[in-house]
C-alpha atoms as a PDB file:
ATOM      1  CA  UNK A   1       2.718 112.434 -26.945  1.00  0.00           C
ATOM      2  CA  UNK A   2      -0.923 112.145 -28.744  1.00  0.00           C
ATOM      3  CA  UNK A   3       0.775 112.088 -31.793  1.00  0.00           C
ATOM      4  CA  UNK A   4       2.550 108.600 -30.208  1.00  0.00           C
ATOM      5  CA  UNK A   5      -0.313 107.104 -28.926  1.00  0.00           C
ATOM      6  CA  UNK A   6      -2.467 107.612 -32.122  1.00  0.00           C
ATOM      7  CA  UNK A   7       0.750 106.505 -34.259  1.00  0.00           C
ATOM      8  CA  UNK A   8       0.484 103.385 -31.876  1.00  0.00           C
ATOM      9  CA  UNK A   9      -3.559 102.904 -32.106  1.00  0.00           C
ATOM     10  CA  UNK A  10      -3.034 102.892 -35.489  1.00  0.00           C
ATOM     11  CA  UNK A  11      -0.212 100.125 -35.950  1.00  0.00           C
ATOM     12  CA  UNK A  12      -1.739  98.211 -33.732  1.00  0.00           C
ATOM     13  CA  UNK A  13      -5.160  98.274 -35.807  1.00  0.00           C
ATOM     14  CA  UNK A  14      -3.027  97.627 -38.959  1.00  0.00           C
ATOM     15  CA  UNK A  15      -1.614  94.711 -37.072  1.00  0.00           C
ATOM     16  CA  UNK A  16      -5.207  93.442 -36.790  1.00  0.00           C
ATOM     17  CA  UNK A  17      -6.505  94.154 -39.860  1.00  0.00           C
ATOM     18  CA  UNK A  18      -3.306  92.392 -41.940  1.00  0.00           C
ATOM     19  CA  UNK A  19      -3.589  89.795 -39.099  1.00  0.00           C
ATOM     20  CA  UNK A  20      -7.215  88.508 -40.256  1.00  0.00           C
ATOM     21  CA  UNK A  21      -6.775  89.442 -43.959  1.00  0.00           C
ATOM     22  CA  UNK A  22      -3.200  87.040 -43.879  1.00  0.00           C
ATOM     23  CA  UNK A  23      -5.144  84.363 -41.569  1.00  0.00           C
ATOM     24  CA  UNK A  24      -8.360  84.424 -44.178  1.00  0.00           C
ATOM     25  CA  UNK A  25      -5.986  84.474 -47.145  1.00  0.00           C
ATOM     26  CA  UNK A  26      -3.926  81.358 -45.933  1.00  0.00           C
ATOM     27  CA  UNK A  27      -6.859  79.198 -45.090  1.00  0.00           C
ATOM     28  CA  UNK A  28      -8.598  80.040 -48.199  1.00  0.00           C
ATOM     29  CA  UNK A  29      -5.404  78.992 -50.470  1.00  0.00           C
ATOM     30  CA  UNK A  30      -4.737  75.764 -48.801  1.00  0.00           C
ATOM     31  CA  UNK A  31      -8.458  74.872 -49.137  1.00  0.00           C
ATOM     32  CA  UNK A  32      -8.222  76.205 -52.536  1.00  0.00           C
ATOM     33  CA  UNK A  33      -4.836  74.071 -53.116  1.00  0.00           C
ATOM     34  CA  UNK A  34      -6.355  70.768 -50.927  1.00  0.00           C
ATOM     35  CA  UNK A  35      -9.324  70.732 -53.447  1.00  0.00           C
ATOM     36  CA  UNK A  36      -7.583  70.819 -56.601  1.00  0.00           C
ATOM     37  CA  UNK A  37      -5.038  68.004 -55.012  1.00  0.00           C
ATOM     38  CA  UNK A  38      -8.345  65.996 -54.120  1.00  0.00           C
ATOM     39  CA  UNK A  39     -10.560  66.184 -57.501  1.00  0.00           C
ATOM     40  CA  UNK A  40     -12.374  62.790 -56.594  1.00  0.00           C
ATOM     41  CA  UNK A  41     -13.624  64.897 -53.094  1.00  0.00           C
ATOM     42  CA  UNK A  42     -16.088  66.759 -52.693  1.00  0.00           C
ATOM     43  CA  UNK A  43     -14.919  68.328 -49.631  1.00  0.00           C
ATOM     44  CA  UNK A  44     -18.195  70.227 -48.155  1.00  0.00           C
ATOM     45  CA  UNK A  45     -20.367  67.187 -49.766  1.00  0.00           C
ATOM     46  CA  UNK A  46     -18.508  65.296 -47.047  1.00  0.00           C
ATOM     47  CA  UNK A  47     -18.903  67.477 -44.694  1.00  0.00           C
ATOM     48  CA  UNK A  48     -22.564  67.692 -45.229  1.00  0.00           C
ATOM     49  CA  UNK A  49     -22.557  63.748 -44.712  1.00  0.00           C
ATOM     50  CA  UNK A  50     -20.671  64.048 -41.719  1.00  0.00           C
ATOM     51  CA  UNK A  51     -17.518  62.744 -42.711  1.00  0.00           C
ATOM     52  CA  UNK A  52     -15.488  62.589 -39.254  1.00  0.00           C
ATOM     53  CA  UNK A  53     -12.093  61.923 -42.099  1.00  0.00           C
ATOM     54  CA  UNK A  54     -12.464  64.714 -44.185  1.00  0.00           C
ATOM     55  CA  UNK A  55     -13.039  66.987 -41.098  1.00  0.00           C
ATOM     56  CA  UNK A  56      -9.848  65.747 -39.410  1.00  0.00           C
ATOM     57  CA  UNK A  57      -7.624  66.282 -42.385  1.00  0.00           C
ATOM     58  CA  UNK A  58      -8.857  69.711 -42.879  1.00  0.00           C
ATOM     59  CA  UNK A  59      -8.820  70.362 -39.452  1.00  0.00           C
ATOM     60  CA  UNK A  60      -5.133  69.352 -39.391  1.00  0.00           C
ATOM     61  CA  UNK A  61      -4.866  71.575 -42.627  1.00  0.00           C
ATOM     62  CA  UNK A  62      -6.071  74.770 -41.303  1.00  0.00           C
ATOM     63  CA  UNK A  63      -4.345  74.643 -38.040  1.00  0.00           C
ATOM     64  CA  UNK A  64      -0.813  74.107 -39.788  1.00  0.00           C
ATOM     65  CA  UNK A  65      -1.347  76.809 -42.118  1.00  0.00           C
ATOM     66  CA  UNK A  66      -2.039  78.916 -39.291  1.00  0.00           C
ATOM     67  CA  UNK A  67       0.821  77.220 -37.210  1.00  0.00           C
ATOM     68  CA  UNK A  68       3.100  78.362 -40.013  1.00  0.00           C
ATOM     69  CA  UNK A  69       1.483  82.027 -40.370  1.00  0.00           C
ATOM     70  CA  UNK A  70       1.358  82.781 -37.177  1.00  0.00           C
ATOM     71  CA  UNK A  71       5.018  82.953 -37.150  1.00  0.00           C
ATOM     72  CA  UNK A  72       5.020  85.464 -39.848  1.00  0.00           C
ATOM     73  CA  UNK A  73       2.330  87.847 -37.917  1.00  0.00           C
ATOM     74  CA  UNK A  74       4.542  87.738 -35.174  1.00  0.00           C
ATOM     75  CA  UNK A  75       7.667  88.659 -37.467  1.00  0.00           C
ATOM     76  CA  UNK A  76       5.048  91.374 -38.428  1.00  0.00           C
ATOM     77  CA  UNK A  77       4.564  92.919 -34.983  1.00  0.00           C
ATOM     78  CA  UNK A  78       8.226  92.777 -33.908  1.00  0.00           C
ATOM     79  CA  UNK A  79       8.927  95.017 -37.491  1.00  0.00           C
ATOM     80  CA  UNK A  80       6.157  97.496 -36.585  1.00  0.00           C
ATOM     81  CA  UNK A  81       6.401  97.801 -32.979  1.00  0.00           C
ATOM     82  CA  UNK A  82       9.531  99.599 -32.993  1.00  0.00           C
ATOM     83  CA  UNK A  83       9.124 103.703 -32.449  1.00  0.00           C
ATOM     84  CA  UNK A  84      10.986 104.332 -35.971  1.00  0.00           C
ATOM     85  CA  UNK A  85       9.769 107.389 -38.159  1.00  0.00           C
ATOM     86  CA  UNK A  86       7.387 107.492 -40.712  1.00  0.00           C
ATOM     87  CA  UNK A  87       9.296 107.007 -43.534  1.00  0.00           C
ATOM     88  CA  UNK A  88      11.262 104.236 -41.640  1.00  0.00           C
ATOM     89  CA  UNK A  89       8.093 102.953 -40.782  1.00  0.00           C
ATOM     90  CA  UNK A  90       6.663 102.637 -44.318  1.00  0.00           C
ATOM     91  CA  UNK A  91       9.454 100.727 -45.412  1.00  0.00           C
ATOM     92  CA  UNK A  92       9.142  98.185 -42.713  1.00  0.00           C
ATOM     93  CA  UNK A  93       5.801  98.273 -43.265  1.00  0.00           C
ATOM     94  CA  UNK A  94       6.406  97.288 -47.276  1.00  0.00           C
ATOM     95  CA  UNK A  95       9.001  94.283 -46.074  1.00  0.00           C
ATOM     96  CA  UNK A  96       6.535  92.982 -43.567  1.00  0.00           C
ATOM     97  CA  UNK A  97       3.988  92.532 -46.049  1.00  0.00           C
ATOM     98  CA  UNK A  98       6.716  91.386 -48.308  1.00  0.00           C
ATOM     99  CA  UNK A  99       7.450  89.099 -45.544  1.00  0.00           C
ATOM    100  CA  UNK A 100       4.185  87.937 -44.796  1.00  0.00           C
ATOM    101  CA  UNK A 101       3.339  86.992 -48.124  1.00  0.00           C
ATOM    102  CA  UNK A 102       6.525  84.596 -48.436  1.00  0.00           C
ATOM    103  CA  UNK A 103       5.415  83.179 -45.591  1.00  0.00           C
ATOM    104  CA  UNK A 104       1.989  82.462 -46.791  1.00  0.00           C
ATOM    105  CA  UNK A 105       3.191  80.918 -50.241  1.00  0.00           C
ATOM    106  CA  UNK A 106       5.562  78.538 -48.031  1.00  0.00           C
ATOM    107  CA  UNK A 107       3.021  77.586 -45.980  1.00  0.00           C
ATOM    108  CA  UNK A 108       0.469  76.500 -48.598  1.00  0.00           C
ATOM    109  CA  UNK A 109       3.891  74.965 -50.797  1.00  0.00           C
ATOM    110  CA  UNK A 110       4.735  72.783 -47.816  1.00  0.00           C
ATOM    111  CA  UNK A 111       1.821  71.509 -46.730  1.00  0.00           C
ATOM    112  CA  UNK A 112       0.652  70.379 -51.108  1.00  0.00           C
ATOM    113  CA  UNK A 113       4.561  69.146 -50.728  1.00  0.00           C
ATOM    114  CA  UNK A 114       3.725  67.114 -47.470  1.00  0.00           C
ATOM    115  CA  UNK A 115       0.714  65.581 -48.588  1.00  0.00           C
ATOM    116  CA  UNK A 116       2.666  64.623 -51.832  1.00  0.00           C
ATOM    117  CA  UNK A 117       5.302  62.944 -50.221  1.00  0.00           C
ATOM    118  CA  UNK A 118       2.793  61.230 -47.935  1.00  0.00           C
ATOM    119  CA  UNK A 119       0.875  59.836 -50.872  1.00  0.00           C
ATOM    120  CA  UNK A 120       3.978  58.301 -52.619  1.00  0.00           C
ATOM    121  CA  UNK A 121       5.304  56.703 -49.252  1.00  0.00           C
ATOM    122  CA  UNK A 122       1.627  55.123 -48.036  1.00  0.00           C
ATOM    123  CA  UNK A 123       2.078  52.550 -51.346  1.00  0.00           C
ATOM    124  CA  UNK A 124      -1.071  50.563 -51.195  1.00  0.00           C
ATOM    125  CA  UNK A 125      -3.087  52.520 -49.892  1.00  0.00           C
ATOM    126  CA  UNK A 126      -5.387  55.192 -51.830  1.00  0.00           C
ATOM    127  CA  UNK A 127      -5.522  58.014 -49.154  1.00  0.00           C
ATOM    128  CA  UNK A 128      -8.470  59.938 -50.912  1.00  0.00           C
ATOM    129  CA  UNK A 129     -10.859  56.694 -51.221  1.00  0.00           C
ATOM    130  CA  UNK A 130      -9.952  56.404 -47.712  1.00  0.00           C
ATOM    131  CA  UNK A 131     -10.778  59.678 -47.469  1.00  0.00           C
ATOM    132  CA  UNK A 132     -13.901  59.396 -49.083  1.00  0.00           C
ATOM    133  CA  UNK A 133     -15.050  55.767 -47.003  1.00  0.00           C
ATOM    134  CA  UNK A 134     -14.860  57.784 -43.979  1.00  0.00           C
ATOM    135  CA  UNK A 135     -11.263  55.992 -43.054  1.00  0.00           C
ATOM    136  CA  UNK A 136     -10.767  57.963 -39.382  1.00  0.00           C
ATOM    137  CA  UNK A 137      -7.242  56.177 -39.076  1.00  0.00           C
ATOM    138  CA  UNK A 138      -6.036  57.414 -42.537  1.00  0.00           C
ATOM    139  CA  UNK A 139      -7.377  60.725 -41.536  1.00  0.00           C
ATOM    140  CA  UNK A 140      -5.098  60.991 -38.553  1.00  0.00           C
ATOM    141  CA  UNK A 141      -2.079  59.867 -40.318  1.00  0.00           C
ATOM    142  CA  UNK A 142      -2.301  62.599 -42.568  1.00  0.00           C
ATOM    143  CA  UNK A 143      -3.376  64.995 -39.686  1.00  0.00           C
ATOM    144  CA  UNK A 144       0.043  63.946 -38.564  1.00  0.00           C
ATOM    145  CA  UNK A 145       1.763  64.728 -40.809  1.00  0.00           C
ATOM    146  CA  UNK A 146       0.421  68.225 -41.514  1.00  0.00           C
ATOM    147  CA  UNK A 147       0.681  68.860 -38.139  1.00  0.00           C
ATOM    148  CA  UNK A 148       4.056  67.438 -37.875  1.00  0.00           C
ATOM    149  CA  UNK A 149       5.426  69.887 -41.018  1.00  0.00           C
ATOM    150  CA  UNK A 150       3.428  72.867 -40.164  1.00  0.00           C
ATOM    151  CA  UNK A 151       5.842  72.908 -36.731  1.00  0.00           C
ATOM    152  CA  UNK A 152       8.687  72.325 -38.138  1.00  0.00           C
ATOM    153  CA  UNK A 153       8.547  74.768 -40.650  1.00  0.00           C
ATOM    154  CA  UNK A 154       7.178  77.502 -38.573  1.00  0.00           C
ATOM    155  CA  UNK A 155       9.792  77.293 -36.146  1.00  0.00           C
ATOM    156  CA  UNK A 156      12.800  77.323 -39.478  1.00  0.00           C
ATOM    157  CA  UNK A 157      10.119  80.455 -40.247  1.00  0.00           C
ATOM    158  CA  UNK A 158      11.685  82.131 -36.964  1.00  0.00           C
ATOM    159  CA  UNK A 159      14.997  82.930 -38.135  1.00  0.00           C
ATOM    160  CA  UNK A 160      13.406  84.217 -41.393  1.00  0.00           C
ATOM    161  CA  UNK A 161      13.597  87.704 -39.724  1.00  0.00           C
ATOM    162  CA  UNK A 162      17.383  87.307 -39.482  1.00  0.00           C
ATOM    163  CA  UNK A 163      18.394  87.170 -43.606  1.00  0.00           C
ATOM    164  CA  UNK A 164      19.070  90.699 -44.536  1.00  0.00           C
ATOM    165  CA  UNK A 165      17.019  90.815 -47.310  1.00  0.00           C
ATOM    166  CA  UNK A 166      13.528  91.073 -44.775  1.00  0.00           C
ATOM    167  CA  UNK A 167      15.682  93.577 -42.846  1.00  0.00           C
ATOM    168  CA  UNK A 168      14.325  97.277 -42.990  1.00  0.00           C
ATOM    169  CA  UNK A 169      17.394  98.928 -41.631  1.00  0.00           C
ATOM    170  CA  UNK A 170      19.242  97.728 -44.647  1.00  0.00           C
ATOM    171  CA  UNK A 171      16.773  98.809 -47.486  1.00  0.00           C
ATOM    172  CA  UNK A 172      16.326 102.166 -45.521  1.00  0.00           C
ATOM    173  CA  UNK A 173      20.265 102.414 -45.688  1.00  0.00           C
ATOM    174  CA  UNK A 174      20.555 102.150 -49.024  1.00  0.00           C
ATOM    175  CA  UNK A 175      17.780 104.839 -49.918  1.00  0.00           C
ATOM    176  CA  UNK A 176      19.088 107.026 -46.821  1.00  0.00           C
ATOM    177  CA  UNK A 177      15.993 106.743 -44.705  1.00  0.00           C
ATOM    178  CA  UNK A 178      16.360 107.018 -41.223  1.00  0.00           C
END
């Protein structure tokens, strides 16, 4: 019975832990990827100046990054919240964080894919100058449109957990684990 409840303090921490490490990573990579898309920006410059735009549009960033994660935590937690034993548990423990980081690299792919398509469909208008001039309703529209993609991806992220290759049973199958 301890040996339960410490087995269960201890996912649960891990659930934390990978939680804010996955949620820090994300952010960080679509900042990382926004900034290289938007050379001309100086991003925190803007900031500083009190750019209501460039807050908006990373606003909308950040929150459908973590739209998109989120799903993947939770795929996380269902994998590790089963009583399985250890050596079960490490392997669902390796395809969660398998998991996870899939998740991540298709959450920073589809927003730099979003604001791509956005860009060539808004002909005539130069989103980062707008950017730049402090253009709120250009702001929004890409807002929207991260927004928009972050939800529809994380909800196709749902059924991720269904392919067999993110299942544990299987891999623990094939190396007899049990």
């Amino acid at each position: 019975m301890a040996v339960d409840v410490t087995f269960s303090i201890i996912v649960v921490l891990m659930q934390v832990f990978f939680g804010i490490l996955l949620s820090i990573l994300s952010v960080y990579l679509a900042l990382r990827f926004f900034d290289k898309m938007t050379e001309d920006i100086d991003e925190i410059a803007e900031l500083k100046k009190g750019n209501v735009a460039v807050a908006i549009v990373l606003l909308a960033l950040i929150a459908s990054i973590g739209t998109i994660v989120r799903q993947g935590v939770q795929q996380f937690d269902d994998i590790l919240l089963r009583g399985v034993s250890l050596p079960f548990f490490m392997i669902a423990f390796i395809m969660a964080v398998v998991q996870l980081v899939f998740v991540v690299a298709i959450a920073v792919l589809t927003m730099y894919v979003a604001i791509v398509l956005l860009d060539s469909m808004t002909v005539g208008i130069n989103e980062l100058k707008e950017l730049k001039r402090g253009n709120v309703a250009v702001a929004i529209l890409i807002a929207g449109v991260l927004y928009t993609v972050g939800f529809i991806v994380a909800g196709t992220l749902s059924s991720i957990s269904t392919l067999s290759i993110f299942k544990p049973d299987m891999l623990a199958g094939l190396l007899g684990v049990q």
